[in-house]
N, C-alpha and C. Protein backbone atom coordinates (compact mmCIF):
# COMPACT_ATOMS: atom_id res chain seq x y z
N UNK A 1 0.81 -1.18 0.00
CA UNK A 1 0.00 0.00 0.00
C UNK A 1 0.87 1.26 0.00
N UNK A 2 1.79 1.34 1.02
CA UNK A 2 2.85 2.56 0.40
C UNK A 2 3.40 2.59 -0.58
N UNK A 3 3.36 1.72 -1.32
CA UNK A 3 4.22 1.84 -2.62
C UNK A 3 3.56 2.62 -3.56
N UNK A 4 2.49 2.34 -3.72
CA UNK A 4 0.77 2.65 -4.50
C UNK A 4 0.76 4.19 -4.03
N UNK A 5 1.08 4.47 -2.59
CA UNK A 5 0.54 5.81 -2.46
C UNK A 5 1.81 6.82 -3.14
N UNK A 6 3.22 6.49 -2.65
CA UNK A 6 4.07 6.95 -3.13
C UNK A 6 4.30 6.90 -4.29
N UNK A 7 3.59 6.40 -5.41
CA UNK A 7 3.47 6.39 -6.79
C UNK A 7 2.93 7.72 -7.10
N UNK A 8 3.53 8.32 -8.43
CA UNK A 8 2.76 9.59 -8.96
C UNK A 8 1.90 9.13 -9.33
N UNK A 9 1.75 8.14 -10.36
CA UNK A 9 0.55 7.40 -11.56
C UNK A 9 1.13 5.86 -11.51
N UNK A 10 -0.18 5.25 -12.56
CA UNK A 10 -0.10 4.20 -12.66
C UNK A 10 1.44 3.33 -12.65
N UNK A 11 1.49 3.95 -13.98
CA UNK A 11 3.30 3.60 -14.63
C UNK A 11 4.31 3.56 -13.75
N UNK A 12 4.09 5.14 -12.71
CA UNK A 12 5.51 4.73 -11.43
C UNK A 12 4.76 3.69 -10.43
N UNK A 13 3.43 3.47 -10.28
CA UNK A 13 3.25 2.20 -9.53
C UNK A 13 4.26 1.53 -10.06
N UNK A 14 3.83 0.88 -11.10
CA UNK A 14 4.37 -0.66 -11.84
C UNK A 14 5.83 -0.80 -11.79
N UNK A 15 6.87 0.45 -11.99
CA UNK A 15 8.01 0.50 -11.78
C UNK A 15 8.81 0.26 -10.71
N UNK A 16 7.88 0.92 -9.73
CA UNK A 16 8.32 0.56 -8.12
C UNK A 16 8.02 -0.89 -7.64
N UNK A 17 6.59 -1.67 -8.26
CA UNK A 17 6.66 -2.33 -7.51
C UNK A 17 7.69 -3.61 -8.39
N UNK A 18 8.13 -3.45 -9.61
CA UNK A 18 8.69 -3.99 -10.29
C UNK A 18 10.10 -3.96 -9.70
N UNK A 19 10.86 -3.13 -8.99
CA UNK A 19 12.13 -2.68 -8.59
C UNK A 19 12.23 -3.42 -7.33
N UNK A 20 11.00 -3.88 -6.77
CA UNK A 20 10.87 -4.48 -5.93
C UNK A 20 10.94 -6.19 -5.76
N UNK A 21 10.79 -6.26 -7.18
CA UNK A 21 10.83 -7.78 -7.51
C UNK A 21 9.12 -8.25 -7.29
N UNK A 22 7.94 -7.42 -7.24
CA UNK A 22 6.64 -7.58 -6.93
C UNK A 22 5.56 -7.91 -8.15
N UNK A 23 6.37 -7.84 -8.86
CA UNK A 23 5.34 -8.26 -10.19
C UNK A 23 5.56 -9.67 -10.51
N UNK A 24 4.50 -10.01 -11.63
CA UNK A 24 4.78 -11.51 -12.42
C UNK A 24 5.92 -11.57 -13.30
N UNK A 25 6.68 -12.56 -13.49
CA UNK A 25 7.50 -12.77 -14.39
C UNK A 25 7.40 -12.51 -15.82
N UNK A 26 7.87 -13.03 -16.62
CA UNK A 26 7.74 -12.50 -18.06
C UNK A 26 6.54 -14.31 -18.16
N UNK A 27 6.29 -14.86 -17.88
CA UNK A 27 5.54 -16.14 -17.80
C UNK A 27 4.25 -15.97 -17.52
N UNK A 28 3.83 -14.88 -16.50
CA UNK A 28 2.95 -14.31 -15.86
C UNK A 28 2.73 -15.06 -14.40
N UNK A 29 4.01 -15.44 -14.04
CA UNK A 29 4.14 -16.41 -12.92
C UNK A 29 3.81 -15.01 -11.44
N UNK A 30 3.23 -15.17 -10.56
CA UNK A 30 3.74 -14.25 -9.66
C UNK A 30 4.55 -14.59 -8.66
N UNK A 31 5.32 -13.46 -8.29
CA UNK A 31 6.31 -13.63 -7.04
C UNK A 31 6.71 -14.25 -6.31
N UNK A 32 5.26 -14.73 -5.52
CA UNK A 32 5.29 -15.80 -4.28
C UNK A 32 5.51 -16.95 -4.96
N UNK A 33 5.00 -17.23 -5.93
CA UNK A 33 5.08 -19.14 -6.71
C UNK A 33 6.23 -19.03 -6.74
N UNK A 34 7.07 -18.13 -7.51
CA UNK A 34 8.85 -18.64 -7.76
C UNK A 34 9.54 -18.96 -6.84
């Protein structure tokens, strides 16, 4: 949820939470499964 708020927009969501290692893989696997 802080990540989301500290986002300007969508796009720096996805970046941050991407920098974070928080997204799906290029597979569309998510995070926790790997």
């Amino acid at each position: 949820m802080s990540v989301a708020r500290s986002a300007e927009n969508a796009e720096d969501c996805k970046l941050l939470l991407d920098m974070l290692g928080l997204t799906p893989d290029e597979n569309g696997e998510p995070p926790v499964a790997r």
